[in-house]
N, C-alpha and C. Protein backbone atom coordinates (compact mmCIF):
# COMPACT_ATOMS: atom_id res chain seq x y z
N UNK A 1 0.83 -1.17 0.00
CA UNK A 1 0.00 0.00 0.00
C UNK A 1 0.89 1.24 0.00
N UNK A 2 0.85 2.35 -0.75
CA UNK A 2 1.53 3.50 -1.00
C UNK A 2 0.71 4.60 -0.53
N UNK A 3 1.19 5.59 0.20
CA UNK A 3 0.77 6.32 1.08
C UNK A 3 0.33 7.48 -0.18
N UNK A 4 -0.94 8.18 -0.03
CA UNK A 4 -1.42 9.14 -0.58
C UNK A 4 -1.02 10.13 -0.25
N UNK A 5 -1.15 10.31 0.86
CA UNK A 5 -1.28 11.82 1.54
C UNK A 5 -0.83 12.08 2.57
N UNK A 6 -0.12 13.31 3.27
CA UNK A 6 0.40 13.19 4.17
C UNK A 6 0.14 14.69 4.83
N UNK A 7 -0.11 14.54 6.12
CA UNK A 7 -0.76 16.15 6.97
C UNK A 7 0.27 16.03 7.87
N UNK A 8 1.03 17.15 7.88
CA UNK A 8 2.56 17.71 9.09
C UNK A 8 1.17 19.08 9.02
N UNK A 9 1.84 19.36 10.83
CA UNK A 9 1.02 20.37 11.77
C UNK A 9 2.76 19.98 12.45
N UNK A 10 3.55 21.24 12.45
CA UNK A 10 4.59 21.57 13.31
C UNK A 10 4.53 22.81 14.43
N UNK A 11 4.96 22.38 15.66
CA UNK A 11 4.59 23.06 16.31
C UNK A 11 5.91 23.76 17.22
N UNK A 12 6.47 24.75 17.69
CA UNK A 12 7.85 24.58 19.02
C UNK A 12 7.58 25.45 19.83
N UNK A 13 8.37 25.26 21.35
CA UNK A 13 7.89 25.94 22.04
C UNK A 13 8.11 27.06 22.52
N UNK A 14 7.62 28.14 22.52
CA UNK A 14 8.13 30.11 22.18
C UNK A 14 7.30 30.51 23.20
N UNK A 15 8.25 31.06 24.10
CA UNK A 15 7.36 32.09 25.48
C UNK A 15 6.74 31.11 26.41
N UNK A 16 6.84 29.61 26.87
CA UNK A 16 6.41 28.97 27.67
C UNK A 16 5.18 28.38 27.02
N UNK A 17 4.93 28.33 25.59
CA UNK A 17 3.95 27.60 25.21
C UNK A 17 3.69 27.06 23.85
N UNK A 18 3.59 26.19 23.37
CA UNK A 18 3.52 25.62 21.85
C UNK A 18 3.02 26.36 21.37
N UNK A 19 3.61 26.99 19.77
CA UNK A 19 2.65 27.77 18.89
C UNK A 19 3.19 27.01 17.35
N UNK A 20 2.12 27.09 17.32
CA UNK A 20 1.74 26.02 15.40
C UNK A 20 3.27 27.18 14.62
N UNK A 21 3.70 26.35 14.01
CA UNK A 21 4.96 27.31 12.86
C UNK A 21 4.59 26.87 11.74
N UNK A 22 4.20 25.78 11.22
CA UNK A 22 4.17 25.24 9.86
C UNK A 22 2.97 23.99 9.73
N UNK A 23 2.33 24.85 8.86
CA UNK A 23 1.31 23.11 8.40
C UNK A 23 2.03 22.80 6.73
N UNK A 24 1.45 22.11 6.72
CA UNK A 24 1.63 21.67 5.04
C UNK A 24 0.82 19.97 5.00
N UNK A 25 0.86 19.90 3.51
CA UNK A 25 0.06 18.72 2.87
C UNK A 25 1.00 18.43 1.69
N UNK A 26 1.11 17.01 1.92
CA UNK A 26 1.75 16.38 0.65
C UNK A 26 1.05 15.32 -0.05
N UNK A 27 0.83 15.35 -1.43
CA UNK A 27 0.13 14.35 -1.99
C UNK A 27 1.24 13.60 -2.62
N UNK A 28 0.87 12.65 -3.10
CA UNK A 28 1.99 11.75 -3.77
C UNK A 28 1.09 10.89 -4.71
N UNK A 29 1.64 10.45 -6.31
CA UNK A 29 0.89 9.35 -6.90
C UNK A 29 0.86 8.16 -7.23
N UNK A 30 0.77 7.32 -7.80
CA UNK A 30 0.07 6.09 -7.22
C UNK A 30 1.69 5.08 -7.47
N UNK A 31 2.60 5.91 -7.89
CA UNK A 31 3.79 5.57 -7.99
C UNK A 31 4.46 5.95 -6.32
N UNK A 32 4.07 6.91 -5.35
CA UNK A 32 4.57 6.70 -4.60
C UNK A 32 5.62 8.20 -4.67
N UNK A 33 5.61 8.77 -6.03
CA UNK A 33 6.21 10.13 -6.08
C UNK A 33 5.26 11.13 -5.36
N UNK A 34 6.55 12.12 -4.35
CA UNK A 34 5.87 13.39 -4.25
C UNK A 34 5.38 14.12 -5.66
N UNK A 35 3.87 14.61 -5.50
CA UNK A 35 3.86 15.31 -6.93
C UNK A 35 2.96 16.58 -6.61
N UNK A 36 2.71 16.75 -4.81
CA UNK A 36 2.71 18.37 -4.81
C UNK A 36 2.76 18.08 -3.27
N UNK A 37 3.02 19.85 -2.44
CA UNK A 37 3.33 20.37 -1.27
C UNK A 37 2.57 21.85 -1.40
N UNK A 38 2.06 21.34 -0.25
CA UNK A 38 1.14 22.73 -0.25
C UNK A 38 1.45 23.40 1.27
N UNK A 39 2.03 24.57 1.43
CA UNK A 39 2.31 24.84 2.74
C UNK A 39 1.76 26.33 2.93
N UNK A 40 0.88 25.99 4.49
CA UNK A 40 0.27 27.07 5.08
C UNK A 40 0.47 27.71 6.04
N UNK A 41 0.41 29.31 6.57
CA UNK A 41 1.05 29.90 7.76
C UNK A 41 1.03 29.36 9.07
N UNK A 42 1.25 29.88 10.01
CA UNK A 42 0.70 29.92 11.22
C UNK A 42 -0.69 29.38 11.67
N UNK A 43 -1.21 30.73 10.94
CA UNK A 43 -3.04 31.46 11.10
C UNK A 43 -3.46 30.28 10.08
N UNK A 44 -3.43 29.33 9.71
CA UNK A 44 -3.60 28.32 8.40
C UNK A 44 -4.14 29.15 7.41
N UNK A 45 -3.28 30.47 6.80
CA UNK A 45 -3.73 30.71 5.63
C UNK A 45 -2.87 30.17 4.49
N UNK A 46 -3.46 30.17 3.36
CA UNK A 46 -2.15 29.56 1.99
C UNK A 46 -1.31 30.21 2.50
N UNK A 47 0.03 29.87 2.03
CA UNK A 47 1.13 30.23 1.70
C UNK A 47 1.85 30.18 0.45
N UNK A 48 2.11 28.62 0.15
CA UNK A 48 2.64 28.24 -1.23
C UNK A 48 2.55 27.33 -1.25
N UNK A 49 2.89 26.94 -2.50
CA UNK A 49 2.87 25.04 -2.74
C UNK A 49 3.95 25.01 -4.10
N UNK A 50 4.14 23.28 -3.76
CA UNK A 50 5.16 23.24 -5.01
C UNK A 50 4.67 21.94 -5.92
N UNK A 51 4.93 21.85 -7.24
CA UNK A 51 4.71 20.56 -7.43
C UNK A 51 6.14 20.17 -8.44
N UNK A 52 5.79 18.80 -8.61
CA UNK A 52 6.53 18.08 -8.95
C UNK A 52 5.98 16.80 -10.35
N UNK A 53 6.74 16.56 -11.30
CA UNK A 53 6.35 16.24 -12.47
C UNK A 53 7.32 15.00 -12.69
N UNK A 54 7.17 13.75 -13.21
CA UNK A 54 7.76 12.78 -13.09
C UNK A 54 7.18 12.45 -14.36
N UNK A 55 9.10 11.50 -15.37
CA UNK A 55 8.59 11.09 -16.82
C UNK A 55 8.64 9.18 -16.79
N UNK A 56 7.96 8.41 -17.49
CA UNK A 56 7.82 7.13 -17.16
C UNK A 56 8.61 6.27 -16.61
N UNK A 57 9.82 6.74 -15.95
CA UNK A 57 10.86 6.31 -15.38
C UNK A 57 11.09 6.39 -13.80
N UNK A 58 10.12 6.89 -13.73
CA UNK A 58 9.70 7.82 -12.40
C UNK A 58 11.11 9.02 -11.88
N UNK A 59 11.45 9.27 -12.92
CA UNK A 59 12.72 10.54 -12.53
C UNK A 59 11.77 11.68 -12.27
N UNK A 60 11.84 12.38 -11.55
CA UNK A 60 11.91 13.69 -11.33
C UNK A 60 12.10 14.35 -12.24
N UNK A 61 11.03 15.24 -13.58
CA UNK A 61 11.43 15.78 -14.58
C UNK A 61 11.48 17.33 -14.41
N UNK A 62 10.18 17.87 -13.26
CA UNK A 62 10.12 19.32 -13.25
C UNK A 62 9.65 19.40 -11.75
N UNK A 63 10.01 20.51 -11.45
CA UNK A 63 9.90 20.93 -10.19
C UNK A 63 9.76 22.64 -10.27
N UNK A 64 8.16 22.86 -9.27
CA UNK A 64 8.08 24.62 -9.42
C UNK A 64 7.32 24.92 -8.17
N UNK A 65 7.83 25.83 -8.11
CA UNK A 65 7.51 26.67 -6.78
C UNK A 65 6.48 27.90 -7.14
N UNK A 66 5.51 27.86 -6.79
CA UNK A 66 4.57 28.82 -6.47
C UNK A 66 4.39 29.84 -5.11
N UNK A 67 3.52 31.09 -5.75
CA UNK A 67 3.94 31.94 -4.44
C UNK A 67 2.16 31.46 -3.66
N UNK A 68 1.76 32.45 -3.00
CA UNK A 68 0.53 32.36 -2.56
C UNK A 68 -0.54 32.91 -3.62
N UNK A 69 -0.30 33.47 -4.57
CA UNK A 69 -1.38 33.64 -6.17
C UNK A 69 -1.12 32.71 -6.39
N UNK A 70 -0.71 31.56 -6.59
CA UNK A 70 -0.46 30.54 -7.63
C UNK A 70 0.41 30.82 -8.93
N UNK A 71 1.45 32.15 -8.60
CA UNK A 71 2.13 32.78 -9.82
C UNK A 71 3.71 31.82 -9.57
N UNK A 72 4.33 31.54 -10.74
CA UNK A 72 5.55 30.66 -10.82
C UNK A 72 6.26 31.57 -10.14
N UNK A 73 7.19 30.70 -9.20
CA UNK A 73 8.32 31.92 -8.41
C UNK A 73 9.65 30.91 -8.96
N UNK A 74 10.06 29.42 -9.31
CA UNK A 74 11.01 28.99 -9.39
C UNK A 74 10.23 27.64 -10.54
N UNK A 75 11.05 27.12 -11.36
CA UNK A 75 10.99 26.57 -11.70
C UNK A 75 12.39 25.20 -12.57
N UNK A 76 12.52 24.08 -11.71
CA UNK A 76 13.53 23.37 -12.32
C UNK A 76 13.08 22.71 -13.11
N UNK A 77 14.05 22.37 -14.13
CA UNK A 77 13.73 21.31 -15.40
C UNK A 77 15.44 20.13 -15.30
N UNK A 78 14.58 18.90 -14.76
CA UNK A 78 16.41 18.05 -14.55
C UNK A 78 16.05 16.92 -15.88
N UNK A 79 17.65 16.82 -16.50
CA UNK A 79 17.31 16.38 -17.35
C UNK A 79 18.46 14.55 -17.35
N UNK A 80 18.07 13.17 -17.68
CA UNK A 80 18.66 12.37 -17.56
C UNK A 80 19.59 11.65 -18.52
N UNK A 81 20.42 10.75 -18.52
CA UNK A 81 20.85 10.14 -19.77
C UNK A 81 20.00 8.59 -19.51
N UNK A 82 20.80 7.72 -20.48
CA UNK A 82 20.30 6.67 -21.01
C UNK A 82 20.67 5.50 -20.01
N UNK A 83 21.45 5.81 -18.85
CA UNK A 83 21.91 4.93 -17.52
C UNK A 83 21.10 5.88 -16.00
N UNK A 84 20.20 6.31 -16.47
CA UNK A 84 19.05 6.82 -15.51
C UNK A 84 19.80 7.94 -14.54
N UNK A 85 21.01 8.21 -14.87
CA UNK A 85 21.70 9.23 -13.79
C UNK A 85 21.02 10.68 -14.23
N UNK A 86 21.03 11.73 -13.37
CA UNK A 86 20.73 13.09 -13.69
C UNK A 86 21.96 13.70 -14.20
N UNK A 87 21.98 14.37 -15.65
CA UNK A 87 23.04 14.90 -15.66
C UNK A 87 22.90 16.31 -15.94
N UNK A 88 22.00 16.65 -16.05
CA UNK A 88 21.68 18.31 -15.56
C UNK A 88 20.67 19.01 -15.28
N UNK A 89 20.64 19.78 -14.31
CA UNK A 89 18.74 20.87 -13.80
C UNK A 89 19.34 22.11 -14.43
N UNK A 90 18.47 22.91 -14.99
CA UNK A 90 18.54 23.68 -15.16
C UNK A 90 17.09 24.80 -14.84
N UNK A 91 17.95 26.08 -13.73
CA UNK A 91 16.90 26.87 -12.94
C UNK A 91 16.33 27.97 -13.48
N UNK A 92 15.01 27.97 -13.40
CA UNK A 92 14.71 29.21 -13.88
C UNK A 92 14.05 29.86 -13.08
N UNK A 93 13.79 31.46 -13.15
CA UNK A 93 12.96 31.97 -12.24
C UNK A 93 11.44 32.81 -12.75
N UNK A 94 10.90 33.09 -11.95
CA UNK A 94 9.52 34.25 -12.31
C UNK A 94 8.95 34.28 -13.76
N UNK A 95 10.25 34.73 -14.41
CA UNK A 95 10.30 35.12 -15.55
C UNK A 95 10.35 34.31 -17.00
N UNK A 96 10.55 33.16 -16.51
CA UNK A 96 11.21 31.82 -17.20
C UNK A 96 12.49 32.09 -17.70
N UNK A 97 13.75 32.81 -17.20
CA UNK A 97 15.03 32.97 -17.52
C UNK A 97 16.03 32.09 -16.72
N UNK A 98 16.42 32.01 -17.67
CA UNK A 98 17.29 30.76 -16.74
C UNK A 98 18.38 31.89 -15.86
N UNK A 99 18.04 31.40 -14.54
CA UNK A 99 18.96 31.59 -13.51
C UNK A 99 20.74 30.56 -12.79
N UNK A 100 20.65 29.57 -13.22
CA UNK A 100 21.56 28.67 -13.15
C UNK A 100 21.70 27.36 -13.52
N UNK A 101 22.31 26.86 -13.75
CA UNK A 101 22.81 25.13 -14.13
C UNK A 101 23.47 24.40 -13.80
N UNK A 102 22.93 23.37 -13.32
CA UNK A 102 23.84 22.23 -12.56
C UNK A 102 24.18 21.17 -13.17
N UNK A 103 25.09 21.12 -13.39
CA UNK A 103 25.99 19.56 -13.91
C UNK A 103 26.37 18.29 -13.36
N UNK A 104 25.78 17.34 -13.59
CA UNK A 104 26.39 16.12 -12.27
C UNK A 104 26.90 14.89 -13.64
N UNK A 105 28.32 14.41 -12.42
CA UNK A 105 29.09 13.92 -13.03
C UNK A 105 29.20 12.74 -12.52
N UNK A 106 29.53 11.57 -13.08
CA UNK A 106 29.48 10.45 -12.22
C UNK A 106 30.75 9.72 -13.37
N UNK A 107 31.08 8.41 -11.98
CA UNK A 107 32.21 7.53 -12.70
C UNK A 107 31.63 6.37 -12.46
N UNK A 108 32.11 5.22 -13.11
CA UNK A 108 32.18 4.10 -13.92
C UNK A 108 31.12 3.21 -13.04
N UNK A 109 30.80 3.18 -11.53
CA UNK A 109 29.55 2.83 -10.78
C UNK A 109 28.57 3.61 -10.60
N UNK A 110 28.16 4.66 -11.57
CA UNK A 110 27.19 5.48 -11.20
C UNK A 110 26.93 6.17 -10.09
N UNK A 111 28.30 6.49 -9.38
CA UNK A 111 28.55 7.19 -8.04
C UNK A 111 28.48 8.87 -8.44
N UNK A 112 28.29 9.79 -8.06
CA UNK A 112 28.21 11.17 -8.17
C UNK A 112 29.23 11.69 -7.74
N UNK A 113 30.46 11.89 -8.62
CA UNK A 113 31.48 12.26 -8.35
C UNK A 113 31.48 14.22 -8.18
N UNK A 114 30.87 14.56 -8.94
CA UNK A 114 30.77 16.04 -9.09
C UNK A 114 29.30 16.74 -9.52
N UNK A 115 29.38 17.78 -8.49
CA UNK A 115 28.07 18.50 -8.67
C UNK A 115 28.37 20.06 -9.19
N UNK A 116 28.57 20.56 -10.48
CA UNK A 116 28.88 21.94 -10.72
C UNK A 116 27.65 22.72 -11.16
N UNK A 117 27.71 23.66 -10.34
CA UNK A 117 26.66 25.02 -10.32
C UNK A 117 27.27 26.30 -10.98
N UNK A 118 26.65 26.37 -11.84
CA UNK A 118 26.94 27.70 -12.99
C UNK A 118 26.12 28.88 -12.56
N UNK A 119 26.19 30.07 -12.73
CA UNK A 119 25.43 31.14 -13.09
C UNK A 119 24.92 30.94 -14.77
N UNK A 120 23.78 32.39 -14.73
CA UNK A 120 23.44 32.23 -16.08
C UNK A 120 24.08 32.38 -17.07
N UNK A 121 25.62 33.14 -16.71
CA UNK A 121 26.08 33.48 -17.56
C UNK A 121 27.29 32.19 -18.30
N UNK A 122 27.25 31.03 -17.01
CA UNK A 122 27.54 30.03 -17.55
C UNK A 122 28.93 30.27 -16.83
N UNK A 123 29.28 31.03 -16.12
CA UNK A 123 30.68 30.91 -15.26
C UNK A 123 30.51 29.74 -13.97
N UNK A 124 31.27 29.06 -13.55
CA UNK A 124 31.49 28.02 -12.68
C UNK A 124 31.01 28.61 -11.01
N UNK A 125 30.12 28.90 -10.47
CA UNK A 125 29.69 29.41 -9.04
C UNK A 125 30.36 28.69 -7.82
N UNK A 126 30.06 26.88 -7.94
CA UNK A 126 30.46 26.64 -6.93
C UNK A 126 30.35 25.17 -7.41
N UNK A 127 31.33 24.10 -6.96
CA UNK A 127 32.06 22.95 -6.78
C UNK A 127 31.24 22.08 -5.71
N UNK A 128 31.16 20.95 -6.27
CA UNK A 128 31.08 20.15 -5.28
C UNK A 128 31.22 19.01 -5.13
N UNK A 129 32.70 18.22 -4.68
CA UNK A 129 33.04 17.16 -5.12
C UNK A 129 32.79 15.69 -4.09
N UNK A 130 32.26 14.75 -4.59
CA UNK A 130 31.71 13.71 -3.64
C UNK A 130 33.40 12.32 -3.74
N UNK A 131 33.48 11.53 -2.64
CA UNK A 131 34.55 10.78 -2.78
C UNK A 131 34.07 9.47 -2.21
N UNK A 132 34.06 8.38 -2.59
CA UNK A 132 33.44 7.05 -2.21
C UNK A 132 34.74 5.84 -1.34
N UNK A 133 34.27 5.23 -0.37
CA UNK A 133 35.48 4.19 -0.58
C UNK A 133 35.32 2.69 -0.97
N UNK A 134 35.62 2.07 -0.79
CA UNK A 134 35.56 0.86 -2.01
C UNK A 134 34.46 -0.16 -2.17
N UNK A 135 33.88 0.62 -0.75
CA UNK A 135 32.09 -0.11 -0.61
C UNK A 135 31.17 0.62 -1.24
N UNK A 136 32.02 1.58 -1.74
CA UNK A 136 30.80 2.44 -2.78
C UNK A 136 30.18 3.58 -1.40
N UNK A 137 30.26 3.19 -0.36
CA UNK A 137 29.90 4.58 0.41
C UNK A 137 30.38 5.87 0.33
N UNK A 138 29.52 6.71 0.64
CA UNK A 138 30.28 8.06 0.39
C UNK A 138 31.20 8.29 1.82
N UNK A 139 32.40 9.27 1.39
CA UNK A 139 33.69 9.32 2.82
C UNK A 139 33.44 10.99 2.49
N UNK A 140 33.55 11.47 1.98
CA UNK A 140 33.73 12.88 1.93
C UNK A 140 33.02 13.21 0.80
N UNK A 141 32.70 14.87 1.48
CA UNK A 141 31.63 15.37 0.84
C UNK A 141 32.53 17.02 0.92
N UNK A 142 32.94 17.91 -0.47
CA UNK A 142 33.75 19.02 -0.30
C UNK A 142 32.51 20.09 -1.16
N UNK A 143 32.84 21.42 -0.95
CA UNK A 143 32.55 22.17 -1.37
C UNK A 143 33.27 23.26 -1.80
N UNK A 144 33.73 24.00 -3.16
CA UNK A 144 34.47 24.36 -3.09
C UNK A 144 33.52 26.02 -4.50
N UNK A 145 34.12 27.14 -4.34
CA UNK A 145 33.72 28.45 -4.47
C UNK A 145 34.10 28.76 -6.21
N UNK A 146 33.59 29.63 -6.61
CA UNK A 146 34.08 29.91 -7.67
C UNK A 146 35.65 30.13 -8.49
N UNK A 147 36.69 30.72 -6.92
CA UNK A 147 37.77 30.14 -7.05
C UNK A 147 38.64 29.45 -6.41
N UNK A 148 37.81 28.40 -6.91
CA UNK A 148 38.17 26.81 -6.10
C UNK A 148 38.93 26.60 -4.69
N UNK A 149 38.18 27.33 -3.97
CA UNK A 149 38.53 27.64 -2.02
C UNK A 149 37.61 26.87 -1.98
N UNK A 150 38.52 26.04 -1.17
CA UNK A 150 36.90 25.00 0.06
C UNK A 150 36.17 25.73 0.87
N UNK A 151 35.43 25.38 0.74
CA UNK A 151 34.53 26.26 1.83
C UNK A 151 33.59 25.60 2.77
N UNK A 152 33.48 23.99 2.22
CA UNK A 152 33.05 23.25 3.07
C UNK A 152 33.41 21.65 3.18
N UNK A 153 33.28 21.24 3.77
CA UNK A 153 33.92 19.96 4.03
C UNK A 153 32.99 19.01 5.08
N UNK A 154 32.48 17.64 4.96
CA UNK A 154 32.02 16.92 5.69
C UNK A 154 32.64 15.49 5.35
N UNK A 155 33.09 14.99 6.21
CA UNK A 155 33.62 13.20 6.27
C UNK A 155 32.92 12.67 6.99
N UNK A 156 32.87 11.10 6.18
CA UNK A 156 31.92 10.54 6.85
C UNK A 156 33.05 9.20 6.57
N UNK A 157 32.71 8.63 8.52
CA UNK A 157 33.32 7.19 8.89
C UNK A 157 32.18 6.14 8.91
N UNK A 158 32.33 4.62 8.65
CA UNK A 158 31.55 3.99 8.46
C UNK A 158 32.18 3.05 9.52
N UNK A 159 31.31 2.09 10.77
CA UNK A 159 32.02 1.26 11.22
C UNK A 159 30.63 -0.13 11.41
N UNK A 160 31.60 -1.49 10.86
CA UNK A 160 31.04 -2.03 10.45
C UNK A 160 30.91 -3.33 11.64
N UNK A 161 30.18 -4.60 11.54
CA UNK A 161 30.22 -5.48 12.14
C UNK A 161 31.26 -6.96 11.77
């Protein structure tokens, strides 16, 4: 059985007493993909919602963000090759102009070796290089700036039985 629908009511606690921060609703289809998010204030008025568009492969083909009119505020388009990997989104905004592009790179196990984020103008923004060890897990996770300064870094240890 694949879950339809899903109701989050978030709540934390401010001044000695729970106050609601976030509702939202997620539908999903009969595949089991998210294929919209609808999120409401406080006061449960709209806020926004997003949906999500999937091609017979069940990839993730489009993704858009709406404001509270229902007017486009973001919109991704990811696009795949012929070994089901993503090898590029490309962002657009309001306007339908493309705002940036992401490149993902992978080696010979379909591991995600590199994630590069462009501006529109197609200059290199920011790096992001993934490193596996021989179990195919990921060990490190880098981030690195337009001129190629790390700027972030996470390792990850695996301990086994």
């Amino acid at each position: 059985m694949k879950i339809r629908k899903v109701e989050i009511q978030q709540q934390e606690f401010k001044k000695d007493k729970f106050e609601q921060v976030r509702n939202s609703v997620s539908e999903y289809d009969k595949h089991g993909n998210l294929v919209k998010e609808i999120e409401y204030n406080s006061d449960s008025t709209f806020k926004t919602y997003e949906t999500y568009a999937f091609d017979r492969n069940n990839h993730e083909i489009e993704h858009c963000t709406f404001d509270k009119f229902g007017k486009i505020t973001q919109k991704t388009i990811s696009k795949y090759d012929n070994l089901d990997d993503k090898r590029e989104e490309l962002i657009y905004n309001a306007n339908n102009e493309l705002q940036e592009r992401v490149e993902f790179v992978y080696d010979n196990f379909g591991q995600k070796t590199e994630e590069n984020s462009f501006n529109k103008e197609g200059i290199l923004k920011e790096k992001t290089v993934f490193k596996y060890d021989r179990k195919g897990s990921l060990i490190e996770r880098s981030i690195f700036d337009e001129n190629q300064k790390l700027i972030y870094s996470r390792k990850y240890t695996y301990f086994y039985n």
